[in-house]
C-alpha atoms as a PDB file:
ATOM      1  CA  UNK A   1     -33.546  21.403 -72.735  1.00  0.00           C
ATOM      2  CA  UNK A   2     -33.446  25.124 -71.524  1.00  0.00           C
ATOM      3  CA  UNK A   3     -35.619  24.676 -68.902  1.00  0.00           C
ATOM      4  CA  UNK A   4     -33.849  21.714 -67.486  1.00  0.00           C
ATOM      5  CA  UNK A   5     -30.751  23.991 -67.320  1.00  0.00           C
ATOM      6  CA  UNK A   6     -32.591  26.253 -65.392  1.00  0.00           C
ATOM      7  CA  UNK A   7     -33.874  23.667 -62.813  1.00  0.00           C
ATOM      8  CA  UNK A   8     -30.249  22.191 -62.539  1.00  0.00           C
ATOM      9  CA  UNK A   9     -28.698  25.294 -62.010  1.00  0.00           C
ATOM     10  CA  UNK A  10     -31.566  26.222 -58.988  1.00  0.00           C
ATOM     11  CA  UNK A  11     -30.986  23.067 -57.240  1.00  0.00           C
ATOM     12  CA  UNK A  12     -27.117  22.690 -57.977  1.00  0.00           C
ATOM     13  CA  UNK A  13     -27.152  26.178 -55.739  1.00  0.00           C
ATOM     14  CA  UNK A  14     -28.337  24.294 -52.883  1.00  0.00           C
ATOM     15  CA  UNK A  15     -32.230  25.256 -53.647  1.00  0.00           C
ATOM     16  CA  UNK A  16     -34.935  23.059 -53.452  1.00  0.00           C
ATOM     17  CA  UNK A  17     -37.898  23.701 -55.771  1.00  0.00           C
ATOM     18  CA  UNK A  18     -41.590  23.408 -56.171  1.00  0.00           C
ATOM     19  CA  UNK A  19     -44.046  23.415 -58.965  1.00  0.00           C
ATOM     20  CA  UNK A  20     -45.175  26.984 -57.776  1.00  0.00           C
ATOM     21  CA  UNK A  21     -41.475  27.854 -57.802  1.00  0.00           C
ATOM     22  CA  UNK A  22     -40.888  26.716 -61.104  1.00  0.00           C
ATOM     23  CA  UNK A  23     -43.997  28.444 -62.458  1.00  0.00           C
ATOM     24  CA  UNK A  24     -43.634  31.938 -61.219  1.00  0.00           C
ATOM     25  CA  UNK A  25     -39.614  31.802 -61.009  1.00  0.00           C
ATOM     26  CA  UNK A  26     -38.657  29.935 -63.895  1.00  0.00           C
ATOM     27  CA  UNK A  27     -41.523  29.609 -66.443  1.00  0.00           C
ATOM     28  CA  UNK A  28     -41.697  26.258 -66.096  1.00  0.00           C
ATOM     29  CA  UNK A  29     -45.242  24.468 -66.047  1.00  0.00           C
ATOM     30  CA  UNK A  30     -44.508  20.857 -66.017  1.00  0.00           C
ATOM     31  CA  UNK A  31     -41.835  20.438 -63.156  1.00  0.00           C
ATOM     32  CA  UNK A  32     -42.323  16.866 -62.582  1.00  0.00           C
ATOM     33  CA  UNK A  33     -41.421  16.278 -66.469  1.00  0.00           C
ATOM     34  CA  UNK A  34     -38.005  18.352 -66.382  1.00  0.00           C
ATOM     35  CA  UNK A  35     -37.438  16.185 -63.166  1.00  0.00           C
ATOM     36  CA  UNK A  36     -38.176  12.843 -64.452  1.00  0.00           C
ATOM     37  CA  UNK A  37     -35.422  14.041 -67.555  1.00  0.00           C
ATOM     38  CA  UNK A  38     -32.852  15.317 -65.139  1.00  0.00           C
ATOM     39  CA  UNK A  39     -33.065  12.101 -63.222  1.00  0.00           C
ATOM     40  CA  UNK A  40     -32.666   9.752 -66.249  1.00  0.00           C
ATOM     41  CA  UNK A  41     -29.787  11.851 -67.034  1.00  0.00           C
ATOM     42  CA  UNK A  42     -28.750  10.464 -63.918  1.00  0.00           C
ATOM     43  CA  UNK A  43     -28.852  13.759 -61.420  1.00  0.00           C
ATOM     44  CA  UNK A  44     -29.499  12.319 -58.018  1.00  0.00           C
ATOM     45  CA  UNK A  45     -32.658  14.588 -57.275  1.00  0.00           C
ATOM     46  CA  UNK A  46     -34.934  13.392 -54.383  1.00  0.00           C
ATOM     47  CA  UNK A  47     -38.369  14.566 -53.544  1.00  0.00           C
ATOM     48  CA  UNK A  48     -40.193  14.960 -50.219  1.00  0.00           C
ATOM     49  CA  UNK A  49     -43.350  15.871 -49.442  1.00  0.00           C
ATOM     50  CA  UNK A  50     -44.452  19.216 -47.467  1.00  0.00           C
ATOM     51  CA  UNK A  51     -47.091  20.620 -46.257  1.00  0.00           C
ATOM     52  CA  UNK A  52     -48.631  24.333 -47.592  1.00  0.00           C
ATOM     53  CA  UNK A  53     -51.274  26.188 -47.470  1.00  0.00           C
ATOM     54  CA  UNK A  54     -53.591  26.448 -50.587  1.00  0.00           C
ATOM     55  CA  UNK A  55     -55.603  29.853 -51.285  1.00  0.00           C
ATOM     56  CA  UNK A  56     -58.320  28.938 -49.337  1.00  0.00           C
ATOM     57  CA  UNK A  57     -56.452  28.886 -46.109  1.00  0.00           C
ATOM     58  CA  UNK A  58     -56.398  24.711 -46.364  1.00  0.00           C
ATOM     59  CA  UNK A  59     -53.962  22.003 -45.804  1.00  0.00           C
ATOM     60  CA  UNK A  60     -52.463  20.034 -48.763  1.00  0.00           C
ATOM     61  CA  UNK A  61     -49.435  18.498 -49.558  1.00  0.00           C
ATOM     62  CA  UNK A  62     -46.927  19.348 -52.397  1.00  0.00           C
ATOM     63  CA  UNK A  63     -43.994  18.143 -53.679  1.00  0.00           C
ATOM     64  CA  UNK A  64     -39.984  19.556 -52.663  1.00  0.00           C
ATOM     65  CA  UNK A  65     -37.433  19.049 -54.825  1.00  0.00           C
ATOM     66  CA  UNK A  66     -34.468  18.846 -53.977  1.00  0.00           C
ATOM     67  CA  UNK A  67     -30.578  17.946 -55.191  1.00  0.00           C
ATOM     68  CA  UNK A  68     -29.157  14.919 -53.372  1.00  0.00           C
ATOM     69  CA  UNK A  69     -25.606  15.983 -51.214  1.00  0.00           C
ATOM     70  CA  UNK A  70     -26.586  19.796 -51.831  1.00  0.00           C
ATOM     71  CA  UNK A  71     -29.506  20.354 -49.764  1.00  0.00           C
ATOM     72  CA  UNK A  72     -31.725  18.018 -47.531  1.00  0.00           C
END
């Protein structure tokens, strides 16, 4: 449950989060898992989609975490 800890405290800071985030930041490989636990543990975190660039210079879409009443 560590790594839930560390995504709660990120987004309870007003943060919003991504699965590159997680990875390099926080050691954390499988984002959408800790998220899907946080939320049945019912933490009001909502998700929008943005745009990035990938590392060949091309558009795709990724998913933003975010904390519901502290950022968005």
């Amino acid at each position: 449950m560590k790594q839930a800890i560390r995504v709660l405290d990120h987004l309870q800071s007003g943060e919003t989060i991504t699965s590159l985030h997680a990875f390099k930041d926080l050691g954390i490989t499988r984002l959408a898992a800790v998220i899907y636990d946080l939320r049945k543990d019912g933490h009001l975190i909502q998700k929008r989609m943005i745009s990035v660039k990938n590392r060949f210079d091309e558009n795709c879409s990724v998913a933003e975490y975010y904390l519901e009443g502290c950022n968005g």
